[in-house]
N, C-alpha and C. Protein backbone atom coordinates (compact mmCIF):
# COMPACT_ATOMS: atom_id res chain seq x y z
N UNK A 1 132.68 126.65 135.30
CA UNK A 1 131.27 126.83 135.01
C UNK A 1 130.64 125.47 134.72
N UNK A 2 129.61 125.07 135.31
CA UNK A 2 128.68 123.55 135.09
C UNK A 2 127.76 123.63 133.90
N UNK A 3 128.35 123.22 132.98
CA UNK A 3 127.15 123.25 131.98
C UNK A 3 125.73 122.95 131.87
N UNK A 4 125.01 123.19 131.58
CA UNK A 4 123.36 123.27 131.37
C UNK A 4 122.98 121.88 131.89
N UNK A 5 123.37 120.91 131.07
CA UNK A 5 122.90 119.80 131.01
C UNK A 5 124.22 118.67 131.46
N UNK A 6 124.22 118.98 132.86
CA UNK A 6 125.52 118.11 133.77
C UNK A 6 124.89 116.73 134.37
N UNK A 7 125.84 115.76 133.98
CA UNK A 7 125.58 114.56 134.10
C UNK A 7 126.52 113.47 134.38
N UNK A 8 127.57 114.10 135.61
CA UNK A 8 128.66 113.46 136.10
C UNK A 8 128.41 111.88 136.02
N UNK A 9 129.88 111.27 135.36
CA UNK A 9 129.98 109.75 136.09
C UNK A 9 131.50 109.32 136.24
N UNK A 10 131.59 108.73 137.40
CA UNK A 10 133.24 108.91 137.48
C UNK A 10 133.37 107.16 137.09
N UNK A 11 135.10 107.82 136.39
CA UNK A 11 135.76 106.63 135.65
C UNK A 11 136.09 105.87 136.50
N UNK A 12 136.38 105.87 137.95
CA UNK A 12 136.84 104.86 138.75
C UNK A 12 135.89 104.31 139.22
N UNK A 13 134.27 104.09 138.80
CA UNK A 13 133.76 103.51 138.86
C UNK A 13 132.60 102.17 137.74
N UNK A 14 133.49 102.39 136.94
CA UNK A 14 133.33 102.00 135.47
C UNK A 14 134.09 100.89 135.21
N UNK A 15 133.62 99.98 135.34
CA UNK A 15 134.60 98.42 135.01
C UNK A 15 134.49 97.74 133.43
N UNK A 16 134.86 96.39 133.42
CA UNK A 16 134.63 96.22 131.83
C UNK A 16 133.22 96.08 131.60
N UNK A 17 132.28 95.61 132.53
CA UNK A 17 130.85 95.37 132.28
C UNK A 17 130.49 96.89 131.91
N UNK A 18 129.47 96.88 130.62
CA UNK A 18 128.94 98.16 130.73
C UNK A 18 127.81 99.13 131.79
N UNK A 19 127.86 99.74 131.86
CA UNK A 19 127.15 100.40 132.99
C UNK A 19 126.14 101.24 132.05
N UNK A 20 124.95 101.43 132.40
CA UNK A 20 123.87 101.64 131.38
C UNK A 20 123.50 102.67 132.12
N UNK A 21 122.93 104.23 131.59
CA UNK A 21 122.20 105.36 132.23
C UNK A 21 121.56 105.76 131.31
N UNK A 22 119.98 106.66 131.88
CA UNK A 22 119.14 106.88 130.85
C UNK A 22 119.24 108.53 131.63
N UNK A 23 119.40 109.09 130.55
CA UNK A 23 119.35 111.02 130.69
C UNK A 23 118.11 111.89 130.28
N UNK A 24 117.78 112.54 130.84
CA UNK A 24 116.55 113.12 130.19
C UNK A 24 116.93 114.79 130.90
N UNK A 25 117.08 115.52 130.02
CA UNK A 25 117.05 116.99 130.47
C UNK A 25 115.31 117.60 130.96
N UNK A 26 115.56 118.40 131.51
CA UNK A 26 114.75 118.92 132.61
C UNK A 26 113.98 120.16 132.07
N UNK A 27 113.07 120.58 132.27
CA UNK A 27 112.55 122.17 131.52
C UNK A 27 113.34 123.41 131.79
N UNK A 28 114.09 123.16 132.61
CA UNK A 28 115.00 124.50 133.34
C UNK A 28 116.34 124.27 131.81
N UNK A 29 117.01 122.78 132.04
CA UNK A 29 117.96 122.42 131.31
C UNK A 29 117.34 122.33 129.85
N UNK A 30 116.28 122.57 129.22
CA UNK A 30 115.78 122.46 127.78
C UNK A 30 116.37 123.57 127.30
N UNK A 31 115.70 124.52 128.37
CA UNK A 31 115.41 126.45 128.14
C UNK A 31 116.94 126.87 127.79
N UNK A 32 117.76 126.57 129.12
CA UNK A 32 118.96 126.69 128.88
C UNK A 32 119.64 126.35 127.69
N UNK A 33 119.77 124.95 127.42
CA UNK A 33 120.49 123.88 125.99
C UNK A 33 119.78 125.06 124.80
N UNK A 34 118.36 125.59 124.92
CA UNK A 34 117.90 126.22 124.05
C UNK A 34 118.40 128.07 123.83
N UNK A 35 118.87 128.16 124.59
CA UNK A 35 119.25 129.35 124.38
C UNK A 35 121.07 129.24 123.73
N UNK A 36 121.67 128.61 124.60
CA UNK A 36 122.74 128.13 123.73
C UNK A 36 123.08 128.01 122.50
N UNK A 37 121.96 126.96 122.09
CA UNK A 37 122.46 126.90 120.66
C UNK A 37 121.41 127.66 120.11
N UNK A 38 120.70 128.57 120.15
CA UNK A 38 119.95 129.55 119.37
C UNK A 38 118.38 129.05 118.56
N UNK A 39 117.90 128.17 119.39
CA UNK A 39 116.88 127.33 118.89
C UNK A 39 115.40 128.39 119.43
N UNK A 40 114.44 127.99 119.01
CA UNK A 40 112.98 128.61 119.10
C UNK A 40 113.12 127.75 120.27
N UNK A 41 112.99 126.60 120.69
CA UNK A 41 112.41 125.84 121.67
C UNK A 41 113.35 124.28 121.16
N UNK A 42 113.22 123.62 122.58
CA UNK A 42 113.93 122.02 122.72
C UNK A 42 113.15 121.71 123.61
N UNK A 43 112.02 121.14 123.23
CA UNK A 43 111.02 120.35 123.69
C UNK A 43 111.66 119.35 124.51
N UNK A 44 112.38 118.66 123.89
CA UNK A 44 112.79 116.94 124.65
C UNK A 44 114.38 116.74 124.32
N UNK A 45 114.64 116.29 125.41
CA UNK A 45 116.30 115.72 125.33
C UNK A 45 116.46 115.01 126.20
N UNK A 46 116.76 113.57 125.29
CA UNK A 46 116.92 112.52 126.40
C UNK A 46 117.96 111.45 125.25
N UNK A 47 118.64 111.00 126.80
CA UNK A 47 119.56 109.29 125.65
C UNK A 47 120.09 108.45 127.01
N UNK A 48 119.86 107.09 126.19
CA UNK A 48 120.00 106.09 126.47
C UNK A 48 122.06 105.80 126.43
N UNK A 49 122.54 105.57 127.49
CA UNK A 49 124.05 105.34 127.28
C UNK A 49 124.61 104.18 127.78
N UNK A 50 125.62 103.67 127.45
CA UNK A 50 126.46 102.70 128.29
C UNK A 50 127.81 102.63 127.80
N UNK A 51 128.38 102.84 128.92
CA UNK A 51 129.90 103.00 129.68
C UNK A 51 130.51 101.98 130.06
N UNK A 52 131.61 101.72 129.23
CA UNK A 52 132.44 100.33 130.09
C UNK A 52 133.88 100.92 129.95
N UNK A 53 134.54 100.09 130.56
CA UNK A 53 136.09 101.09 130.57
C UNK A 53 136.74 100.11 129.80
N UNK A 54 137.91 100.83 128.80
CA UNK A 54 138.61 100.06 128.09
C UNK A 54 140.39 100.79 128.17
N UNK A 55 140.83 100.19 127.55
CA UNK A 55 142.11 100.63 127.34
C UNK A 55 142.34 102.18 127.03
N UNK A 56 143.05 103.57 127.95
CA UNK A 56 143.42 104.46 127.93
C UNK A 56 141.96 105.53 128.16
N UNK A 57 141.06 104.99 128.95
CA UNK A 57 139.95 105.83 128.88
C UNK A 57 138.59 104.38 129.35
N UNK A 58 137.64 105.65 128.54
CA UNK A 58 136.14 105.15 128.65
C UNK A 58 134.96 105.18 127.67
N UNK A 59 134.58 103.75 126.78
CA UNK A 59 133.83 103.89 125.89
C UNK A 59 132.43 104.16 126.24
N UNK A 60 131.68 105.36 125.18
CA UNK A 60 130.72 105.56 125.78
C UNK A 60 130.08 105.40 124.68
N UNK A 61 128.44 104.44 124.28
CA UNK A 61 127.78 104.05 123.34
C UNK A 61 126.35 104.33 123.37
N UNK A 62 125.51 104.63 122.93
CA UNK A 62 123.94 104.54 122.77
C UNK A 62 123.66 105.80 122.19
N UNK A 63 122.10 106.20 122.39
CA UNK A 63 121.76 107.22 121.28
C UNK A 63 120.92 108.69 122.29
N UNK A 64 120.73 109.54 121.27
CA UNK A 64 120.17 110.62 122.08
C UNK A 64 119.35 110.74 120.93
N UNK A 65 118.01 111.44 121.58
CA UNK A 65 116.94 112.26 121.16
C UNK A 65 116.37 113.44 121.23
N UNK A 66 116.09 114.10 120.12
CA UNK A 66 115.87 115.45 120.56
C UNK A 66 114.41 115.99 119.76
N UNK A 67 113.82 116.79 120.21
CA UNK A 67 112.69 117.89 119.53
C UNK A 67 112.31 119.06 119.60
N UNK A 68 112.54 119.98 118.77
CA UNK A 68 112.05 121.39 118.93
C UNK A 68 112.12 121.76 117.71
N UNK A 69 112.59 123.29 118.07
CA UNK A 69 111.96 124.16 116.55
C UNK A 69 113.77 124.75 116.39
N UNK A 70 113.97 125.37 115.14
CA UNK A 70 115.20 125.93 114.58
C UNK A 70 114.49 126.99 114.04
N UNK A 71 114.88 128.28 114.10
CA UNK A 71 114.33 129.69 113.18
C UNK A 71 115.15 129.51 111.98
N UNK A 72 114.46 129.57 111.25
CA UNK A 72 114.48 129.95 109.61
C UNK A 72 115.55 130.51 109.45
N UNK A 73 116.57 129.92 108.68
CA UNK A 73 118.25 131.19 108.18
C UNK A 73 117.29 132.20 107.10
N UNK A 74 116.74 131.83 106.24
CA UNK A 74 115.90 133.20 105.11
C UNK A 74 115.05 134.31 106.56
N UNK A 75 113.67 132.93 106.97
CA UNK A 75 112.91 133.68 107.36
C UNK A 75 112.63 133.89 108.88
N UNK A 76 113.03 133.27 109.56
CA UNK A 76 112.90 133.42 110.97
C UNK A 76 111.50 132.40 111.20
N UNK A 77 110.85 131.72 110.41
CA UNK A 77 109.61 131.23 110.76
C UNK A 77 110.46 129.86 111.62
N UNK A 78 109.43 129.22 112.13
CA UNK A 78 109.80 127.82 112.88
C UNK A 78 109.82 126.88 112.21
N UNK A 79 111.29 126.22 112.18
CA UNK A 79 111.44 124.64 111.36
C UNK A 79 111.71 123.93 112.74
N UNK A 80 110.72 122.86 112.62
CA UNK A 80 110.90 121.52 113.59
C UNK A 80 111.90 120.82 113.25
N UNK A 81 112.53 119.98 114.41
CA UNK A 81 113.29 119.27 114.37
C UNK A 81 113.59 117.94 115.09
N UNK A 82 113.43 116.69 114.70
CA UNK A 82 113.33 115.79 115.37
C UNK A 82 114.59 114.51 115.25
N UNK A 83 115.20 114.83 116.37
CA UNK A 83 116.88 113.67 115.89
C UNK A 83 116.76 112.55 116.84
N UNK A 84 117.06 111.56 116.05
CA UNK A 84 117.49 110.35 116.72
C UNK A 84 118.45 109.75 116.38
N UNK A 85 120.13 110.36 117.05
CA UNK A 85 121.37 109.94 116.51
C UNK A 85 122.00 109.09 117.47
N UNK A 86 122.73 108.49 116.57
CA UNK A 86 123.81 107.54 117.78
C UNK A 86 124.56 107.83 118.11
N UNK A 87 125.74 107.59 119.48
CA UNK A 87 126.28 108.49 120.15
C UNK A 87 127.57 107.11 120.02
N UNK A 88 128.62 107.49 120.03
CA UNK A 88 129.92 106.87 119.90
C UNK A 88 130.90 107.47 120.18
N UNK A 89 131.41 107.69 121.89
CA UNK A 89 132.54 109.11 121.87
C UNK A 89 133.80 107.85 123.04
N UNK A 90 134.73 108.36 122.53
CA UNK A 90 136.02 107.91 123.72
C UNK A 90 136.29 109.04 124.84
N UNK A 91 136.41 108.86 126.05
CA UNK A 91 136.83 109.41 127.06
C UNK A 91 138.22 109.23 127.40
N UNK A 92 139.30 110.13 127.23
CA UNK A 92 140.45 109.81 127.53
C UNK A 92 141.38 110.64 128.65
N UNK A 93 141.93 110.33 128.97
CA UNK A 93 142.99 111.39 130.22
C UNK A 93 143.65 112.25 129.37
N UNK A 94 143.56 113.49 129.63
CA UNK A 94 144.19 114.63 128.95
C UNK A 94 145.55 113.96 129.59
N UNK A 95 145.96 114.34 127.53
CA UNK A 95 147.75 114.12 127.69
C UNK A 95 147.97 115.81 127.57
N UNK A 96 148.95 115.89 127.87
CA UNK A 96 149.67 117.62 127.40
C UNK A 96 149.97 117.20 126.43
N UNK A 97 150.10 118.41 125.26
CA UNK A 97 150.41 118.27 124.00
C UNK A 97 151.65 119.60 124.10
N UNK A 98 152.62 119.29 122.95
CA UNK A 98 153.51 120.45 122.75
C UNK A 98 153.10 121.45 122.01
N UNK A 99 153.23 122.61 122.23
CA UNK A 99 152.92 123.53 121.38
C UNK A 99 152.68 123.74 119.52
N UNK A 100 153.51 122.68 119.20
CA UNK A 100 153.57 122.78 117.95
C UNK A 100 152.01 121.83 117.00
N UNK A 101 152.04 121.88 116.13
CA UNK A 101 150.71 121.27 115.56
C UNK A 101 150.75 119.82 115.64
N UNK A 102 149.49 119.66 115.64
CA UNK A 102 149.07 118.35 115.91
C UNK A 102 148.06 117.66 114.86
N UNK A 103 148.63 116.85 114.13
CA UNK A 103 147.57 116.39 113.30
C UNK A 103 146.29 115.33 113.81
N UNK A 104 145.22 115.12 113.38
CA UNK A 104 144.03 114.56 114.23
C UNK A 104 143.61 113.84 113.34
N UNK A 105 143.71 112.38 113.51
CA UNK A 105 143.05 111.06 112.71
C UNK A 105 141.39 111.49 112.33
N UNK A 106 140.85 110.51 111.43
CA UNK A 106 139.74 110.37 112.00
C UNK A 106 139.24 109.19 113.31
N UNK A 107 139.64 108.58 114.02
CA UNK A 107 139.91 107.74 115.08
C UNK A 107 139.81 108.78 115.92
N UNK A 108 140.54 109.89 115.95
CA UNK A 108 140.43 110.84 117.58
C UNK A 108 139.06 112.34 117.52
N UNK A 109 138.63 112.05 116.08
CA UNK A 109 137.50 113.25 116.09
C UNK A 109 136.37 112.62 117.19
N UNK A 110 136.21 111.52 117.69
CA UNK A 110 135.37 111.67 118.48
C UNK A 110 135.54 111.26 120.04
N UNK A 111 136.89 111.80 120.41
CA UNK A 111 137.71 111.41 121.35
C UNK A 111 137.59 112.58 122.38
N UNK A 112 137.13 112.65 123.36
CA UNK A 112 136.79 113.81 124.51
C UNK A 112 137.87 113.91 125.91
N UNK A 113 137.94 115.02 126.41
CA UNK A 113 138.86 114.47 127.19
C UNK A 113 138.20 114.25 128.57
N UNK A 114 138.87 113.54 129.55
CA UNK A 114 138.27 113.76 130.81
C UNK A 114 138.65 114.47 131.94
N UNK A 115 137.73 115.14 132.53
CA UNK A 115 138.04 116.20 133.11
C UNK A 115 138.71 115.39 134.98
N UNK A 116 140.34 114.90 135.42
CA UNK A 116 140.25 114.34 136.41
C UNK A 116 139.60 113.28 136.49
N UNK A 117 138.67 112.62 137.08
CA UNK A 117 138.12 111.34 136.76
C UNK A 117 136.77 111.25 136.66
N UNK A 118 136.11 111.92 136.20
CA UNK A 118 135.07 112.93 135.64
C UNK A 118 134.75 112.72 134.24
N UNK A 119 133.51 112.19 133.70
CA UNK A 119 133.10 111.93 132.28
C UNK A 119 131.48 113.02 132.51
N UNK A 120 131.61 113.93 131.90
CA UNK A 120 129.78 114.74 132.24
C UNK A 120 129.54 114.02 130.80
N UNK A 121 128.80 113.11 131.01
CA UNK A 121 127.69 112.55 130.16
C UNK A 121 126.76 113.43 129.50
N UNK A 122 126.29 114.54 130.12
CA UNK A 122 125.24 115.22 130.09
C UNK A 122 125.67 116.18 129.02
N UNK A 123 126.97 116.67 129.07
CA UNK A 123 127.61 117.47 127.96
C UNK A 123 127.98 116.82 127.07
N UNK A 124 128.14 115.57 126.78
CA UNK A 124 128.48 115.06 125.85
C UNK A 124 127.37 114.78 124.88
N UNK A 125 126.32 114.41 125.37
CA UNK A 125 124.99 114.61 124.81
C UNK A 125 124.30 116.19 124.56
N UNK A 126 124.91 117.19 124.79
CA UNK A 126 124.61 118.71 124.47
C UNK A 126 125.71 118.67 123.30
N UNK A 127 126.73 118.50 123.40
CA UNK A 127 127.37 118.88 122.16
C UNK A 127 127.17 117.82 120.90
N UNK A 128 126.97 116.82 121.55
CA UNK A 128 126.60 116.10 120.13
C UNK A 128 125.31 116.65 119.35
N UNK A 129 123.83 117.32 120.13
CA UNK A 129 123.17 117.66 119.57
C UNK A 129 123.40 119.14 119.19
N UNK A 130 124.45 119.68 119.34
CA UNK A 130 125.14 120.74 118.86
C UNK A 130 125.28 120.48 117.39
N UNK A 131 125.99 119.55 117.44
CA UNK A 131 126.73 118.82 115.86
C UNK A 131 125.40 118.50 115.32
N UNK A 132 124.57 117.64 115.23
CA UNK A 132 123.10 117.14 114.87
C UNK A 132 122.28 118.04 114.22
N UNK A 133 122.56 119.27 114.71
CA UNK A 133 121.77 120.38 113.87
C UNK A 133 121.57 120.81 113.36
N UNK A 134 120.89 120.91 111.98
CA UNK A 134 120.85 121.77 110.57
C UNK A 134 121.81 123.08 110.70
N UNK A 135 122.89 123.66 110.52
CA UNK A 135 123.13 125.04 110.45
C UNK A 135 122.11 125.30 109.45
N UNK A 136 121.74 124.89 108.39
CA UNK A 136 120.87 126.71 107.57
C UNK A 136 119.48 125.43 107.51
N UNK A 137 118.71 125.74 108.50
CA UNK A 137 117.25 125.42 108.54
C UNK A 137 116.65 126.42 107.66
N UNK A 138 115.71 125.44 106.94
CA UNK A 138 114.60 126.55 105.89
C UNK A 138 113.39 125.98 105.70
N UNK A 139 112.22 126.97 106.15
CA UNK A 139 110.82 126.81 106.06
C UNK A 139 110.71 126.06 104.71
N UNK A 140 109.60 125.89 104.48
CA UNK A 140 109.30 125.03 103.47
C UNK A 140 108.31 126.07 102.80
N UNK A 141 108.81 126.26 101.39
CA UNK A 141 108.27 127.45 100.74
C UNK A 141 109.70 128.91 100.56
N UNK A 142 110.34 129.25 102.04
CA UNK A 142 111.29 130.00 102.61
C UNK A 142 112.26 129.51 100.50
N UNK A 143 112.27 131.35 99.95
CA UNK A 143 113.31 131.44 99.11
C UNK A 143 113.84 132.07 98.95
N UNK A 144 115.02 132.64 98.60
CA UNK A 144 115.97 133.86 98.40
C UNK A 144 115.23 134.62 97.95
N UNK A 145 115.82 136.12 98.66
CA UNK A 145 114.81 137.16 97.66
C UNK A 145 115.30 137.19 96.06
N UNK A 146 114.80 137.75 95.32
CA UNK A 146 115.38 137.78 94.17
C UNK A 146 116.53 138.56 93.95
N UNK A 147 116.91 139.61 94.57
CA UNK A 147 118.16 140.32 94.51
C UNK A 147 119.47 139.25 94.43
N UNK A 148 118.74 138.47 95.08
CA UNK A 148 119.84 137.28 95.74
C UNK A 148 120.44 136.74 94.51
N UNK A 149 121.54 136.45 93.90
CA UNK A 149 121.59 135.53 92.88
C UNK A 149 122.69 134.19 93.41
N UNK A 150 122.28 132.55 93.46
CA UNK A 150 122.82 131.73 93.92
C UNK A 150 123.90 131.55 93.48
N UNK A 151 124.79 130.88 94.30
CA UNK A 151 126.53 130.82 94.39
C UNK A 151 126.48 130.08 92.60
N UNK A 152 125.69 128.90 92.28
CA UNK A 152 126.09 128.47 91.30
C UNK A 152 125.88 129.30 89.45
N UNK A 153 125.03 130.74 90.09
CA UNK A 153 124.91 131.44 89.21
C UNK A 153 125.23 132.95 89.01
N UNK A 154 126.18 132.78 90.02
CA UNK A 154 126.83 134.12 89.68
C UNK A 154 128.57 134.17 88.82
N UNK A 155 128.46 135.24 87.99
CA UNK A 155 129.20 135.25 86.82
C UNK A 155 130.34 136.18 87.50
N UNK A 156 131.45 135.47 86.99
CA UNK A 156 132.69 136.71 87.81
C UNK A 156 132.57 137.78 86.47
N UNK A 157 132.96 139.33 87.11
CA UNK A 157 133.21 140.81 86.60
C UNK A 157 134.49 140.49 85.86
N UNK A 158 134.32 141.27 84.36
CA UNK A 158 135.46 140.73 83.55
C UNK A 158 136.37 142.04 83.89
N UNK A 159 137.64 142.50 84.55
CA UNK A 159 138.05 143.32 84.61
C UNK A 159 139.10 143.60 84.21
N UNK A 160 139.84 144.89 83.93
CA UNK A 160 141.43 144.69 82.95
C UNK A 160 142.01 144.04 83.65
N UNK A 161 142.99 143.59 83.07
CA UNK A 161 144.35 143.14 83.50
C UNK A 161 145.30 144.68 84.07
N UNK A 162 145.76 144.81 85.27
CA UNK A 162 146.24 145.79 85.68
C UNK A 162 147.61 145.96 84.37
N UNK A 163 148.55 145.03 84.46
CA UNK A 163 149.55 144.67 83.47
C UNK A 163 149.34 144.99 82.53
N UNK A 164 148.37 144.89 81.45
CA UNK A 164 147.70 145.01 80.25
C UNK A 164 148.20 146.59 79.65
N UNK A 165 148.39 147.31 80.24
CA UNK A 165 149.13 148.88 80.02
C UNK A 165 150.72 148.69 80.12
N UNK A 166 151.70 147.91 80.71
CA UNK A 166 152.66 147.75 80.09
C UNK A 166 153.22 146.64 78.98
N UNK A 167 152.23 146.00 78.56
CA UNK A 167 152.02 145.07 77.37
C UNK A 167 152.28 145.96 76.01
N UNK A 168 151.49 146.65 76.21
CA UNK A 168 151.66 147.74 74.84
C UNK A 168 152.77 148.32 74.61
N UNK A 169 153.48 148.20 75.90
CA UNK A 169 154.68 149.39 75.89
C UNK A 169 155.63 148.29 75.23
């Protein structure tokens, strides 16, 4: 399946000089990226990148931009959203891994793999603004109903000790 916002560049054409591309998603590819991640609207998505090849892969550097709306976690109203993050990911050749667990540096959390000799730029900039995104957006005003009582004020139920009946005995 080609993701929304596809933006092939192949590694065998990537030397040590960096190679510079400017991305800008499309109104077809907004709608899409916007339904994905569950947004009101994604006005704009665009970033500036550059690619040079280094040891075991392909460094990829510059920033992305984004704008639209997030629905309210309380209320469903529209919270705007406007990012301008920097983008810092490694491209590497899928190794096979053995079945058993694998512990993960912080060095490899932003380590992607490449698909054959294949870097989609374009997804790499969708999932980063994946990550970028408020999970619990809230209107301004937007408050718990009152039923609600907050995590830092709720009191635990004092209940018997099940045990407490062979204590006596």
């Amino acid at each position: 399946m080609t993701p929304e916002f596809s933006h092939i560049l192949h590694a065998h054409e990537i030397g040590a000089a960096p190679r510079t591309q400017s991305l800008a998603a499309t109104e077809k590819e907004r709608t899409a990226l916007a339904k994905r991640f569950d947004l009101l609207a994604l006005d704009r998505l665009e970033a500036n990148v550059s690619a040079r090849a280094v040891s075991g892969g392909v460094q990829v550097t510059g920033r992305f931009r984004a704008g639209g709306a997030q629905a309210c976690g309380l209320t469903g109203a529209p919270v705007a959203f406007d990012l301008d993050e920097p983008l810092e990911l490694r491209f590497t050749a899928v190794a096979h891994v053995a079945a058993d667990e694998v512990e993960l540096t912080d060095a490899d959390l932003d380590t992607l793999p490449m698909d054959g000799d294949d870097i989609d730029l374009g997804e790499a900039v969708a999932q980063s603004l994946g990550l970028a995104l408020d999970p619990y957006p809230r209107a301004d005003g937007a408050a718990l109903p009152p039923e609600v009582v907050p995590e830092d004020q709720v009191v635990p139920l004092k209940r018997p000790n099940p045990f407490g009946v062979l204590k006596g005995s």
